[in-house]
N, C-alpha and C. Protein backbone atom coordinates (compact mmCIF):
# COMPACT_ATOMS: atom_id res chain seq x y z
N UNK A 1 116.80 100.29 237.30
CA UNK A 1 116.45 101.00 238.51
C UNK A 1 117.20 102.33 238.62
N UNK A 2 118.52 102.79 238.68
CA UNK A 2 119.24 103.49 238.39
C UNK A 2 118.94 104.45 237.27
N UNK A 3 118.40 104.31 236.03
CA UNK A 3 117.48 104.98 235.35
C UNK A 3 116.42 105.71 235.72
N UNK A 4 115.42 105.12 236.38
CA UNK A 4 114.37 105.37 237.46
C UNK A 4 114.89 106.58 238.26
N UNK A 5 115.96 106.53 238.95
CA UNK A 5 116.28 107.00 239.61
C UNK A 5 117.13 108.58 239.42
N UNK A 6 117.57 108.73 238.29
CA UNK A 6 118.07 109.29 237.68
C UNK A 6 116.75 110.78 237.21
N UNK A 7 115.69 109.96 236.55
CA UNK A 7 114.81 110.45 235.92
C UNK A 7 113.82 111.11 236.77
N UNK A 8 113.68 110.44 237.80
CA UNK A 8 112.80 111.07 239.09
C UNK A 8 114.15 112.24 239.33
N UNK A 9 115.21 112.27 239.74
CA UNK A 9 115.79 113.67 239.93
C UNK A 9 116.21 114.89 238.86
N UNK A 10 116.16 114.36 237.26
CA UNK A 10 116.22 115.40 236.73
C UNK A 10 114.40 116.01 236.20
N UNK A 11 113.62 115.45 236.53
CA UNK A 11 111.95 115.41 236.34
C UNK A 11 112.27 116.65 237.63
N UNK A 12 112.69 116.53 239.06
CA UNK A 12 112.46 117.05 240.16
C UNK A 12 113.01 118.54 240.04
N UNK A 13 114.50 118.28 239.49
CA UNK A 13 115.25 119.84 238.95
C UNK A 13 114.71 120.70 238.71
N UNK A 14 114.27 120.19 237.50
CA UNK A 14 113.23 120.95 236.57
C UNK A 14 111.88 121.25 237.26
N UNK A 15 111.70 120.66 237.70
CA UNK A 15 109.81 121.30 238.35
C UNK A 15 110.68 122.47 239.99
N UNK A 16 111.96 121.73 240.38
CA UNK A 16 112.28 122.78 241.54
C UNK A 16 112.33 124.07 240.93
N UNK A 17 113.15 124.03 239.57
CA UNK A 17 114.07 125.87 239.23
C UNK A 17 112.64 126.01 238.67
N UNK A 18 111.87 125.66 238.36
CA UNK A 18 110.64 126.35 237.85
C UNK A 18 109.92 127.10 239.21
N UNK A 19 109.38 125.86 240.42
CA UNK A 19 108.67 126.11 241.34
C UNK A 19 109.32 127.61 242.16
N UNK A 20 111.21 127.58 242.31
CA UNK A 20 111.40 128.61 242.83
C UNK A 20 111.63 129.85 242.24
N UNK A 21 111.54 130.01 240.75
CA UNK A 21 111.57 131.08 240.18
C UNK A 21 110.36 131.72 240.60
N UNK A 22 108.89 131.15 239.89
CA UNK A 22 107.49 131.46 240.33
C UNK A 22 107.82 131.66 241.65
N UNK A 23 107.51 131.06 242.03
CA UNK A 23 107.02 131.40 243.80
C UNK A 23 108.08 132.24 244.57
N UNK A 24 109.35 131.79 243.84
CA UNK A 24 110.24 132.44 245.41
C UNK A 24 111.06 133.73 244.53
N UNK A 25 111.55 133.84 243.60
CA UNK A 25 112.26 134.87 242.90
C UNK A 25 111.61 135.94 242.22
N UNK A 26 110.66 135.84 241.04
CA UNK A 26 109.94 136.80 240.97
C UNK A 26 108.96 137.55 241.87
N UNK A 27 108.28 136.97 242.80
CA UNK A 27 107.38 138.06 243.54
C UNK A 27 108.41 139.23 244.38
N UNK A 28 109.34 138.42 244.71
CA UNK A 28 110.38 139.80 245.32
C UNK A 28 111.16 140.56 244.11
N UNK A 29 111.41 139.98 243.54
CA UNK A 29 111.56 140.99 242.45
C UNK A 29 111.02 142.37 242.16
N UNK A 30 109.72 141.84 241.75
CA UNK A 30 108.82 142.86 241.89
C UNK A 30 108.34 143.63 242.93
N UNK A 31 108.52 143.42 244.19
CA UNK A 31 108.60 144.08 245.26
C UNK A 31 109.44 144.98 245.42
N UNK A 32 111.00 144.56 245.31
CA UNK A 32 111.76 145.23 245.89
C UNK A 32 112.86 145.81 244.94
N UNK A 33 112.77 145.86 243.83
CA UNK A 33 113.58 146.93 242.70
C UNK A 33 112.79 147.41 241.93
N UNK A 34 113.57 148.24 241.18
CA UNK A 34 112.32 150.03 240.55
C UNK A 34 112.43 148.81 238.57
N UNK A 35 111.66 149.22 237.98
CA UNK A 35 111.21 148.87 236.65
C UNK A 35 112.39 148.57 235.99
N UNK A 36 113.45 149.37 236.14
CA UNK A 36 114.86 149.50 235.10
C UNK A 36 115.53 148.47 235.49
N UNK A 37 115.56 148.19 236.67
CA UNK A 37 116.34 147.23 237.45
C UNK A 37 115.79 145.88 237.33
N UNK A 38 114.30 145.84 237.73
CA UNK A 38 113.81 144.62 236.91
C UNK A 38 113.92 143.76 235.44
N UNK A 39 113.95 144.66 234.85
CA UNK A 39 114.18 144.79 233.68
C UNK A 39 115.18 144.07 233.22
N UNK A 40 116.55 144.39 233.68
CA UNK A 40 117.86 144.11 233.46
C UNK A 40 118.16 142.78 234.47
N UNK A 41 117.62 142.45 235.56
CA UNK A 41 117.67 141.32 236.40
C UNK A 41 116.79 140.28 235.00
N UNK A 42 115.93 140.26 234.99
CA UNK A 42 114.90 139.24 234.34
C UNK A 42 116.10 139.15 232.89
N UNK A 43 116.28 140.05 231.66
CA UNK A 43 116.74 139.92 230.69
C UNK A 43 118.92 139.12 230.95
N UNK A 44 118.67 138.96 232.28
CA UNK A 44 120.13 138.58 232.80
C UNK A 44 119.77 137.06 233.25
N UNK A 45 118.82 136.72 234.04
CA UNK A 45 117.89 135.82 234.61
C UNK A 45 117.41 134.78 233.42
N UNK A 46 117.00 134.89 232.30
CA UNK A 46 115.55 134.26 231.64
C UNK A 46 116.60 133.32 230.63
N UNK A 47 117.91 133.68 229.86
CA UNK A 47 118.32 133.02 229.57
C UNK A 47 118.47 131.73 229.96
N UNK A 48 119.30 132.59 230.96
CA UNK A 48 119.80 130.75 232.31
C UNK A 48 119.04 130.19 232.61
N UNK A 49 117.55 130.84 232.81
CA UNK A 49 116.45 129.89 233.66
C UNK A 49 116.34 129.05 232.22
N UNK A 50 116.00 129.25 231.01
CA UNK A 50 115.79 128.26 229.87
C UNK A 50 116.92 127.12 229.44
N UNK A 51 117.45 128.03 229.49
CA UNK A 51 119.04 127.26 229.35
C UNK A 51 119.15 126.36 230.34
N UNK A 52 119.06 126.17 231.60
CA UNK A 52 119.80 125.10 232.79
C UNK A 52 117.97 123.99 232.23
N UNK A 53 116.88 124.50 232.05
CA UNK A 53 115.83 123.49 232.24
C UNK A 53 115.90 122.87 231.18
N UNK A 54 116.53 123.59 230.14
CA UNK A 54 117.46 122.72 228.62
C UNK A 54 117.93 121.68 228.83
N UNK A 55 119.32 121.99 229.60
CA UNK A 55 120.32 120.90 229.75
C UNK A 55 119.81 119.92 230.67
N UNK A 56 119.23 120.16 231.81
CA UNK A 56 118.27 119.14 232.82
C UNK A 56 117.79 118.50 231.96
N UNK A 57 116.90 119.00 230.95
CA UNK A 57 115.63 117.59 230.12
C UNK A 57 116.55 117.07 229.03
N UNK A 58 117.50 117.36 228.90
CA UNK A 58 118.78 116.87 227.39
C UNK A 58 119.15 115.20 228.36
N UNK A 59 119.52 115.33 229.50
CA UNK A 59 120.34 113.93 229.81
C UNK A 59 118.67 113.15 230.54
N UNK A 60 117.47 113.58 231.00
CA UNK A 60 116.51 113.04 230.72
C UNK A 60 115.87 112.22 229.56
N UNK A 61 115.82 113.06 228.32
CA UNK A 61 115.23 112.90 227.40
C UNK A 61 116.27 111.67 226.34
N UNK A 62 117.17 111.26 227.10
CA UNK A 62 118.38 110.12 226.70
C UNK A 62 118.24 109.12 226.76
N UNK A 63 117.81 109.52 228.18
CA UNK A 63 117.82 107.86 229.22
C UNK A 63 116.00 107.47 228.57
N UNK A 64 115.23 108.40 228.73
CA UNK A 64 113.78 108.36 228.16
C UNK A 64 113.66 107.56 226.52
N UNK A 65 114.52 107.84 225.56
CA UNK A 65 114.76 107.31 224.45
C UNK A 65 114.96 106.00 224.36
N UNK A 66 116.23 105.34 225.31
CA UNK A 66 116.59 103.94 224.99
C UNK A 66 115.55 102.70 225.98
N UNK A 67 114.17 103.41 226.83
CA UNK A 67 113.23 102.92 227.00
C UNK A 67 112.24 102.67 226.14
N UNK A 68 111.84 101.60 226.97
CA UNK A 68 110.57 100.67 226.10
C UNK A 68 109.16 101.82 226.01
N UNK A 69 108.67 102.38 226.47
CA UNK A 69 107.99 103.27 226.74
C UNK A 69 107.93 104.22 225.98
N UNK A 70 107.22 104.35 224.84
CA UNK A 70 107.38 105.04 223.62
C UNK A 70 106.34 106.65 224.47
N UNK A 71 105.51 107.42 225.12
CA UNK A 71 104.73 108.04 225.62
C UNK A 71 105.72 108.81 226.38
N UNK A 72 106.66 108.30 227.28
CA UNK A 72 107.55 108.32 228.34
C UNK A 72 108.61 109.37 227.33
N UNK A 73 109.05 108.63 226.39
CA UNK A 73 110.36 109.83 225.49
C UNK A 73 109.22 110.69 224.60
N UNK A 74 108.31 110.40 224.50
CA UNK A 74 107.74 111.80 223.56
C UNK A 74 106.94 112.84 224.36
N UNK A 75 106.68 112.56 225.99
CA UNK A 75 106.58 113.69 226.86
C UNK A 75 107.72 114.44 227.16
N UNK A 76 109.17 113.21 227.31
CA UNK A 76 110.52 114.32 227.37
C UNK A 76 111.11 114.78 225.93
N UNK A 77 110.31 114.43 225.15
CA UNK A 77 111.03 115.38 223.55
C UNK A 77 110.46 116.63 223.58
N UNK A 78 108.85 116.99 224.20
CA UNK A 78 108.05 118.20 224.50
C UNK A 78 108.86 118.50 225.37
N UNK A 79 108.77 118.12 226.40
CA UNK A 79 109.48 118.72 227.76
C UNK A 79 111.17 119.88 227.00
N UNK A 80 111.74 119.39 226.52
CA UNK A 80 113.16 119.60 225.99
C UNK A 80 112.79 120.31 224.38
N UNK A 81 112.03 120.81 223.48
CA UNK A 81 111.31 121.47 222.89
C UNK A 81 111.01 122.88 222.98
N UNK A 82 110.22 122.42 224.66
CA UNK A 82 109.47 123.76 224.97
C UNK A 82 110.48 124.63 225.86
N UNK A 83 111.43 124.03 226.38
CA UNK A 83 112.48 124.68 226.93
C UNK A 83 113.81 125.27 226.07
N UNK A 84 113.81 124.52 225.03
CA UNK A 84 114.32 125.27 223.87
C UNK A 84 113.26 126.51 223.11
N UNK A 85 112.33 126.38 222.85
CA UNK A 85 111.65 127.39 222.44
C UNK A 85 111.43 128.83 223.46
N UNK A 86 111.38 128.19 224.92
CA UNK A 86 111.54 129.36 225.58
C UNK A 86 112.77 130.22 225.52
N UNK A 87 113.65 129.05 225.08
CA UNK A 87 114.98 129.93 225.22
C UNK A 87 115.37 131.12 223.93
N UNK A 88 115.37 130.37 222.97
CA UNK A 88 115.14 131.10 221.85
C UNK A 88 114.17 132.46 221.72
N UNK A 89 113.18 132.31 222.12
CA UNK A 89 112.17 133.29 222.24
C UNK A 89 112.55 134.72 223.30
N UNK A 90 113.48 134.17 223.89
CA UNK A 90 113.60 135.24 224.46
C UNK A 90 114.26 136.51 223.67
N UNK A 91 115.14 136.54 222.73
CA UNK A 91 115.73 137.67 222.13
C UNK A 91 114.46 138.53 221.39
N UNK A 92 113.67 137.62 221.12
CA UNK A 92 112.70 138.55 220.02
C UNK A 92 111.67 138.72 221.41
N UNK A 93 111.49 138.24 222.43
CA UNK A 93 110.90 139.21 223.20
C UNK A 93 111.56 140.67 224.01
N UNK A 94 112.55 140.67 224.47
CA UNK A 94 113.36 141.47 224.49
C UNK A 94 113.56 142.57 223.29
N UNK A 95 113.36 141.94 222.35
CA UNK A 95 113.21 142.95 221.18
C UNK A 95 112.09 144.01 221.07
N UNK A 96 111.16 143.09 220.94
CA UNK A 96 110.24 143.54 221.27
C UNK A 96 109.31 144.46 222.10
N UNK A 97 110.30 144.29 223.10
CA UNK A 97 110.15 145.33 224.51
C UNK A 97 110.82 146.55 224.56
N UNK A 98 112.04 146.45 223.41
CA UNK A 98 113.15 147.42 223.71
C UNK A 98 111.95 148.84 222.30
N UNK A 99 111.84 148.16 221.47
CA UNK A 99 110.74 148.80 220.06
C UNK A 99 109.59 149.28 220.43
N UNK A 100 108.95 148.93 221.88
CA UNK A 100 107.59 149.11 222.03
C UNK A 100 106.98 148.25 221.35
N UNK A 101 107.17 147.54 221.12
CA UNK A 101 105.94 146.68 219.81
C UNK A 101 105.28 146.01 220.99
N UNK A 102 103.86 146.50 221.53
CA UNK A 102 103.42 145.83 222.59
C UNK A 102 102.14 144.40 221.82
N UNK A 103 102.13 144.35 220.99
CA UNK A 103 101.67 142.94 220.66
C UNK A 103 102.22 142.10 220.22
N UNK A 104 103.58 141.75 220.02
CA UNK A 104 104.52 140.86 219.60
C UNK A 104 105.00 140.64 221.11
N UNK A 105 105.30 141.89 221.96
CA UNK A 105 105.78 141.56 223.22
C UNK A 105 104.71 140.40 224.08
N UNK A 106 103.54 141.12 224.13
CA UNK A 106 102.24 140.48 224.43
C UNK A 106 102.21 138.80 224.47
N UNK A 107 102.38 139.02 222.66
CA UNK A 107 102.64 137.19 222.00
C UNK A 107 103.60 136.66 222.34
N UNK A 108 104.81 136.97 222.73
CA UNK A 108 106.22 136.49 223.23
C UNK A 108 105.93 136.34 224.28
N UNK A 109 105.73 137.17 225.12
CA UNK A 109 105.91 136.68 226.30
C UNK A 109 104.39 135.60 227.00
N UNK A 110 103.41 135.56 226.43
CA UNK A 110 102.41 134.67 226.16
C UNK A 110 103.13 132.88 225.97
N UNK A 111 103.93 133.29 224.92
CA UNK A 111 104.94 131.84 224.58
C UNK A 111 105.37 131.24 225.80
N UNK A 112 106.43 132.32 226.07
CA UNK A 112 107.38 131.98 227.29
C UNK A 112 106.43 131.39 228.69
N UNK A 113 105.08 132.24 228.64
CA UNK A 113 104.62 131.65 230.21
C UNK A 113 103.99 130.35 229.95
N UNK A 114 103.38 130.16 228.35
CA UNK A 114 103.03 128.93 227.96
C UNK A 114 103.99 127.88 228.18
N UNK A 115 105.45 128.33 227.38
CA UNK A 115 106.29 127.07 227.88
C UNK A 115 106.50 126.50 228.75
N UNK A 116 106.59 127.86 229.94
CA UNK A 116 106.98 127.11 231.56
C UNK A 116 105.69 126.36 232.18
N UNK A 117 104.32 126.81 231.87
CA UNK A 117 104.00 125.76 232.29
C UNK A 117 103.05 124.14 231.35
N UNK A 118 103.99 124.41 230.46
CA UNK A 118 103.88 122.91 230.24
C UNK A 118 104.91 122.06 230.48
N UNK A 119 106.32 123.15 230.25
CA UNK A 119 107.49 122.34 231.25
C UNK A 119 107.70 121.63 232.52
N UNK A 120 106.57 122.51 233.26
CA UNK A 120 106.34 121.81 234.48
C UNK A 120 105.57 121.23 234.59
N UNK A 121 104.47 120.96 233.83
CA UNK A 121 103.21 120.01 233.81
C UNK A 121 104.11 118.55 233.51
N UNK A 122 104.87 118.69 232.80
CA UNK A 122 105.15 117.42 231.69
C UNK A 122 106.55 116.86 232.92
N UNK A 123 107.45 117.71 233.45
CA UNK A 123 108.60 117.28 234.55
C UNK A 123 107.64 116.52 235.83
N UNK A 124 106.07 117.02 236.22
CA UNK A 124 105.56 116.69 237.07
C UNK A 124 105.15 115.16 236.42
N UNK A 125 104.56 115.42 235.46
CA UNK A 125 103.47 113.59 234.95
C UNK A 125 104.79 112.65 234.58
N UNK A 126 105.97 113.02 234.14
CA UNK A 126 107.30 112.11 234.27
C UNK A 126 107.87 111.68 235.57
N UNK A 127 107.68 112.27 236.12
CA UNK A 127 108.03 112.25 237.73
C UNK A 127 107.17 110.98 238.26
N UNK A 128 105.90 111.13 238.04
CA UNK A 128 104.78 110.48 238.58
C UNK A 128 105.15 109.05 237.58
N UNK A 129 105.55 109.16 236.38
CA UNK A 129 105.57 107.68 235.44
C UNK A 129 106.56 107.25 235.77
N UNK A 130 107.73 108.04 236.45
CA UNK A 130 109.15 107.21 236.67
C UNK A 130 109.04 106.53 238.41
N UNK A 131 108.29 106.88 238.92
CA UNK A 131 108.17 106.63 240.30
C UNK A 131 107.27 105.50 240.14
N UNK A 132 106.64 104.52 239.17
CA UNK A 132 105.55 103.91 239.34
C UNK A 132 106.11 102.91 238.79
C-alpha cells in the first residue's frame, strides 16, 4: 500500500512541474521579457525542468521494478528515458540555436516537446494504474 502511495505522488510531481511549466511559467515568459532574456531564462530553466522530472521517475521507476506488473515498470522505464533524453538534448539544441542551424534546432526542439508530452501522458496512465 505504501508503494501505491508513494507512486501516485511521484506520478503527480511529475505531471505537476510539467502542468506548471506549460500553463503557468512559459506563457508569462513570453509576455513579459524581450527575446535575449527569454532566451537565457529557458537555457537556465530547461536543464532543471529535465533534470528534477529525472530524479522524480528514478525512485518511481524502483519501486515500479520490484512489482509484479511487468507493463507498470516498462511505462516507468519510458517515462525515465524520455526525461533523460530531454535532458541530454538540450545542449545540442542550444547549439543549435546559438549556429543558426534552424533545422536541427527545429528537430531538437521537436524532441524536447515530444518528450514532455509523453512524460506526461505516461506520469498521468501510472497515476491512474497506481490508484486502481
Amino acid at each position: 500500500m505504501s508503494s501505491q502511495i508513494a507512486l501516485i505522488f511521484f506520478n503527480l510531481m511529475i505531471a505537476g512541474v510539467i502542468f506548471c511549466h506549460l500553463v503557468l511559467t512559459t506563457p508569462v515568459i513570453f509576455k513579459t521579457l524581450k527575446e535575449e532574456e527569454v532566451s537565457r531564462f529557458l537555457r537556465a530553466i530547461f536543464p532543471r525542468y529535465y533534470l528534477l522530472i529525472f530524479l522524480l521517475s528514478l525512485p518511481a521507476l524502483s519501486i515500479l521494478y520490484f512489482q509484479d506488473f511487468e507493463l507498470s515498470w516498462w511505462l516507468g522505464f519510458n517515462l525515465s528515458v524520455h526525461a533523460f533524453v530531454g535532458l541530454i538534448g538540450i545542449p545540442i539544441t542550444n547549439a543549435a540555436k546559438d549556429r543558426g542551424w534552424d533545422r536541427v534546432f527545429s528537430f531538437s526542439h521537436g524532441i524536447s516537446v515530444y518528450c514532455t508530452i509523453v512524460i506526461f501522458a505516461l506520469s498521468i496512465i501510472q497515476f491512474f494504474l497506481s490508484i486502481d
